[in-house]
Structure formats: structure tokens, C-alpha cells
Protein backbone atom coordinates (compact mmCIF):
# COMPACT_ATOMS: atom_id res chain seq x y z
CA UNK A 1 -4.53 -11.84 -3.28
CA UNK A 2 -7.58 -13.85 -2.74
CA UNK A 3 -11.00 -12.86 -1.90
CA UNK A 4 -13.01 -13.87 1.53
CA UNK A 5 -13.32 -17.58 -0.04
CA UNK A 6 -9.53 -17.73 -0.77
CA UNK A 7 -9.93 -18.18 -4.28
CA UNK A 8 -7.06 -16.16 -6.17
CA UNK A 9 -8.27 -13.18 -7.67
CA UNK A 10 -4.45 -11.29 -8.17
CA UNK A 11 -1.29 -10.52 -6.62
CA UNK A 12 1.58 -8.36 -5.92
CA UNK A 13 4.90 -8.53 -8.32
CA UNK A 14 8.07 -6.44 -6.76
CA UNK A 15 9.84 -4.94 -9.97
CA UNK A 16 12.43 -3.18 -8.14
CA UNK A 17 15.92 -3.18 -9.36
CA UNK A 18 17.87 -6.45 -9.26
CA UNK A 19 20.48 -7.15 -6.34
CA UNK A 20 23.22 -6.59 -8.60
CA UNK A 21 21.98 -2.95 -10.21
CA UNK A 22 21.55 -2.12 -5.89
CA UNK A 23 25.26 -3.54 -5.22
CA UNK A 24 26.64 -1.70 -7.95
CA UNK A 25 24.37 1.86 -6.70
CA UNK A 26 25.58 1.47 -3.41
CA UNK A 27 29.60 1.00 -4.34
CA UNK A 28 29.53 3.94 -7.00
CA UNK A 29 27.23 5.89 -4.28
CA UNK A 30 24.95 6.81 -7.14
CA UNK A 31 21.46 6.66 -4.65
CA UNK A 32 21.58 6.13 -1.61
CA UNK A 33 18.06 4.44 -0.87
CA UNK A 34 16.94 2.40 -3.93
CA UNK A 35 13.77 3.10 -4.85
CA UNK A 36 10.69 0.36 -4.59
CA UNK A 37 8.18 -0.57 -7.06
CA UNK A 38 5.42 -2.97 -6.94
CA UNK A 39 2.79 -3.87 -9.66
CA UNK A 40 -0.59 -5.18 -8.34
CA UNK A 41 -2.04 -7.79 -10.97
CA UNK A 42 -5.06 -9.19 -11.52
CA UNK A 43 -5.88 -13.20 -11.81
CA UNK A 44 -4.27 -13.36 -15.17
CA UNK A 45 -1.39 -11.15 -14.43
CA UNK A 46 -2.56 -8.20 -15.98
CA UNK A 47 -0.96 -5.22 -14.10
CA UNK A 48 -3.84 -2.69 -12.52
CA UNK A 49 -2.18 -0.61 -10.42
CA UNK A 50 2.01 0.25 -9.72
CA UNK A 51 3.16 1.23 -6.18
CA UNK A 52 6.59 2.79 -6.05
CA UNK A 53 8.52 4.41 -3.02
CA UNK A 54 11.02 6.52 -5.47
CA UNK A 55 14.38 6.56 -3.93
CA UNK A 56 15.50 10.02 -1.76
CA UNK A 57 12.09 10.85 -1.81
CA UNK A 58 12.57 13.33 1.96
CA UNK A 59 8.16 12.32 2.42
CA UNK A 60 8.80 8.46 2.07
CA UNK A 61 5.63 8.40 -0.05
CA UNK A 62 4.51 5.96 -2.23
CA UNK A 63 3.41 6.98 -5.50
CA UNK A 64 0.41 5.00 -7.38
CA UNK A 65 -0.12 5.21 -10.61
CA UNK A 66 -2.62 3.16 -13.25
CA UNK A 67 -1.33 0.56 -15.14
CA UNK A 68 0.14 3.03 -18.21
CA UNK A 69 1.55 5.05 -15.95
CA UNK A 70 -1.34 7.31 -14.88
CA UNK A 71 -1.55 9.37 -11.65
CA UNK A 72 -4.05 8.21 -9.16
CA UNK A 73 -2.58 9.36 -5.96
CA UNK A 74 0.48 9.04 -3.39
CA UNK A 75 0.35 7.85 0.66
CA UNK A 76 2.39 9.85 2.40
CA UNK A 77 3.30 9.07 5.94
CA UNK A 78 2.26 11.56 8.86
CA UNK A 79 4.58 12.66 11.58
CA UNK A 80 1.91 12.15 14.06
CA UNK A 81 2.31 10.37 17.50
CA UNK A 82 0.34 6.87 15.56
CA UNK A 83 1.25 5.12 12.67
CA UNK A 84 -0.53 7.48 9.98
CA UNK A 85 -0.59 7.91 6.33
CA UNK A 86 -2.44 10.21 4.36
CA UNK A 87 -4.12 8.94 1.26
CA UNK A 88 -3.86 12.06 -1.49
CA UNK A 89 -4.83 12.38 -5.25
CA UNK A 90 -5.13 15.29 -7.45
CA UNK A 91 -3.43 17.63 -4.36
CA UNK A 92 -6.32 16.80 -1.79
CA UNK A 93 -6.82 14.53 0.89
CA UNK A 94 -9.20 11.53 0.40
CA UNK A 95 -8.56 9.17 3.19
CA UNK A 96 -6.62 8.82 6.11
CA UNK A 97 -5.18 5.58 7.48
CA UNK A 98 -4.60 5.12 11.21
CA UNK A 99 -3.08 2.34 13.09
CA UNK A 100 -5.61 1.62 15.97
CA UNK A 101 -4.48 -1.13 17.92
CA UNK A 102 -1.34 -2.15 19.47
CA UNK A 103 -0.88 -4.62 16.57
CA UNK A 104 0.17 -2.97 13.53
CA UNK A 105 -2.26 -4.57 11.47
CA UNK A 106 -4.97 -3.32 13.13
CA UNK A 107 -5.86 -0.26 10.96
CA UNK A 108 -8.52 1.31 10.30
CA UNK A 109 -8.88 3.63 6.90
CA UNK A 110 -11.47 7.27 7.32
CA UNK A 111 -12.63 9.61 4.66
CA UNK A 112 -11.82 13.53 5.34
CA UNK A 113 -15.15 13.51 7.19
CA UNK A 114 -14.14 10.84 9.82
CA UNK A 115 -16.37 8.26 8.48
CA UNK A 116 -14.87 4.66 8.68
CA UNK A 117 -14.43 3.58 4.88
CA UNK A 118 -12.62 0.40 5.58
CA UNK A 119 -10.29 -1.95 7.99
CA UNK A 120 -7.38 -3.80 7.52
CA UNK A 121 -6.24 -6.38 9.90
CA UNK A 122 -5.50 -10.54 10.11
CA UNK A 123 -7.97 -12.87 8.80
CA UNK A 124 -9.04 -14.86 11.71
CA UNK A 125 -8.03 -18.97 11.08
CA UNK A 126 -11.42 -19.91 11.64
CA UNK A 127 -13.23 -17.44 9.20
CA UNK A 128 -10.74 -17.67 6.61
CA UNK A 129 -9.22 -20.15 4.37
CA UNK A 130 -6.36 -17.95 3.61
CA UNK A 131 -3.51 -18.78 5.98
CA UNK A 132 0.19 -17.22 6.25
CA UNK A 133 1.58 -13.48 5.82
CA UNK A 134 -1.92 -12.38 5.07
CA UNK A 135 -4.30 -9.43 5.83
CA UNK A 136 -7.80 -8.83 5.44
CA UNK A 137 -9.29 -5.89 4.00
CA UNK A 138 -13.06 -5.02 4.78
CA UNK A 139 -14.81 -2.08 2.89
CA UNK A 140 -18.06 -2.18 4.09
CA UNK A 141 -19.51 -0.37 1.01
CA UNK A 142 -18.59 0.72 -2.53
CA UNK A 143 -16.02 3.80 -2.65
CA UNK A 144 -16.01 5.78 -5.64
CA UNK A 145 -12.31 6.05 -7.52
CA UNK A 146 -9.74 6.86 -7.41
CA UNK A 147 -10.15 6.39 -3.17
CA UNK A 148 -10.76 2.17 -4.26
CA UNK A 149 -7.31 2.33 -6.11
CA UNK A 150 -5.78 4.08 -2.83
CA UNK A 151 -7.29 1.60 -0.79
CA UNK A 152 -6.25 -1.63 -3.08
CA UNK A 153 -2.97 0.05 -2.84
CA UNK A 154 -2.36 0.86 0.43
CA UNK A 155 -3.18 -2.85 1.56
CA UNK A 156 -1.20 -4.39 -0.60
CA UNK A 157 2.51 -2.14 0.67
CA UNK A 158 0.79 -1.31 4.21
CA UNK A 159 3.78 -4.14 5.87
CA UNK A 160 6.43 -2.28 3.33
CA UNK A 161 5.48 1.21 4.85
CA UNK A 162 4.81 0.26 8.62
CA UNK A 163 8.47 -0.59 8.50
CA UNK A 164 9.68 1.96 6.43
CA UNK A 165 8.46 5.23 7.89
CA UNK A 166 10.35 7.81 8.70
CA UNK A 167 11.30 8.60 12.55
């Protein structure tokens, strides 16, 4: 992760099981989906936040928790016509994402009121330093917690989920 001047402020560490522990799942049939789990660290690779997608899970959701292991929230994708996930902690909804362009990183994330909290979507080469796989988040004001852990989150596994949703 690096901020709008592309100097390195974190990044995102996949901890989920090792190829062989999936290989050896898969031939005893033991899960059938592997689940995925993601820490989110800060510039000295301290984690802050852990995404997982637990394996069967029937929602696909991703579950975030604090670095201890602490609840914050879960996105759970939305059978709706558009690419949409709903942002949840402590059983209500804070946010909802929505895919609004044809490119699926054009997204744009609203608060249960409709108000526009932030965008997602790729850097443009001229106005960014940062070049490669790489999105740009835009929250045009402070958001109170635990919606800036959801957002942080849902970023960082947005690619993960686009391609992962259920049909």
C-alpha cells in the first residue's frame, strides 16, 4: 500500500494455507473450498486488520477482524443485478459498496443514507506514481470506526471478491 505520493505506508500478507495442506484437503475431501485469509500490515509489518473468506461459508463473506482477533465487521456479497457488497458490523448495515461503471474497479462505497463515503478505482499514470495492479481509494472525509476498518478492508480483497462472488 502506498499513499497518494507512493511512499509505502503497508501492505497485504496472504496467510492462507500452504499448497500442500490444500492438495492434501482436496484428495482426503476434507473442505471443499479452502478458506482465505489476508493480514493488512502497516509500514513495519505490524498486522492491523485480518480479512478471511472462511471456507463453505453458503454468504461468501469475508470476515474482518482486529489484529487479536477482534470483530469489526464482515462484507457480504448481494444478489443484486450489480456487483454489490454490504459492509456489516455489530448485525447492522454501515456501508454499501456498488460497482458503478462497466470497469470493475470503478466503485463507489455509500453510507445507509446514500451519501457517497468513498471511491475506489485506478490511479490515473499521470496523477500517480504508483504503477501496476493498483487501485486508488478516495475518502473524501474522516469516517468514524469501525466503517474506516471496513473500508481499508474492503479495498485491499475488493479484486479477491469481484471474482469470487457467488452466481
Amino acid at each position: 500500500m502506498f499513499d497518494r505520493h507512493g511512499f509505502h505506508i503497508g501492505g497485504v500478507a496472504v496467510t492462507t494455507p500452504s499448497f500442500l495442506h490444500r492438495v492434501i484437503q482436496h484428495l482426503w475431501k476434507s473442505d471443499q473450498h479452502v478458506s482465505r485469509r489476508f493480514e493488512v500490515r502497516d509500514a513495519n509489518q505490524s498486522t492491523v486488520l485480518k480479512v478471511e473468506k472462511p471456507s463453505k461459508d453458503p454468504l461468501a463473506r469475508f470476515v474482518v477482524t482486529r489484529a487479536d482477533g477482534t470483530p469489526i465487521g464482515e462484507i457480504v456479497p448481494t444478489a443484486a443485478g450489480r456487483v454489490r457488497f454490504t459492509l456489516r458490523a455489530e448485525g447492522k448495515t454501515i456501508a454499501t459498496v456498488i460497482a458503478s461503471g462497466r470497469q470493475r474497479w470503478e466503485v463507489t462505497v455509500e453510507d445507509p443514507a446514500g451519501t457517497e463515503v468513498a471511491q475506489v478505482g485506478v490511479p490515473s499514470p499521470e496523477l500517480s506514481p504508483i504503477s501496476g495492479n493498483a487501485c486508488l481509494a478516495e475518502i473524501p472525509r474522516q469516517v468514524p470506526e469501525p466503517l474506516a476498518s471496513m473500508l481499508v478492508a474492503t479495498t485491499l480483497t475488493m479484486d479477491l471478491a469481484l471474482t469470487a462472488r457467488p452466481g
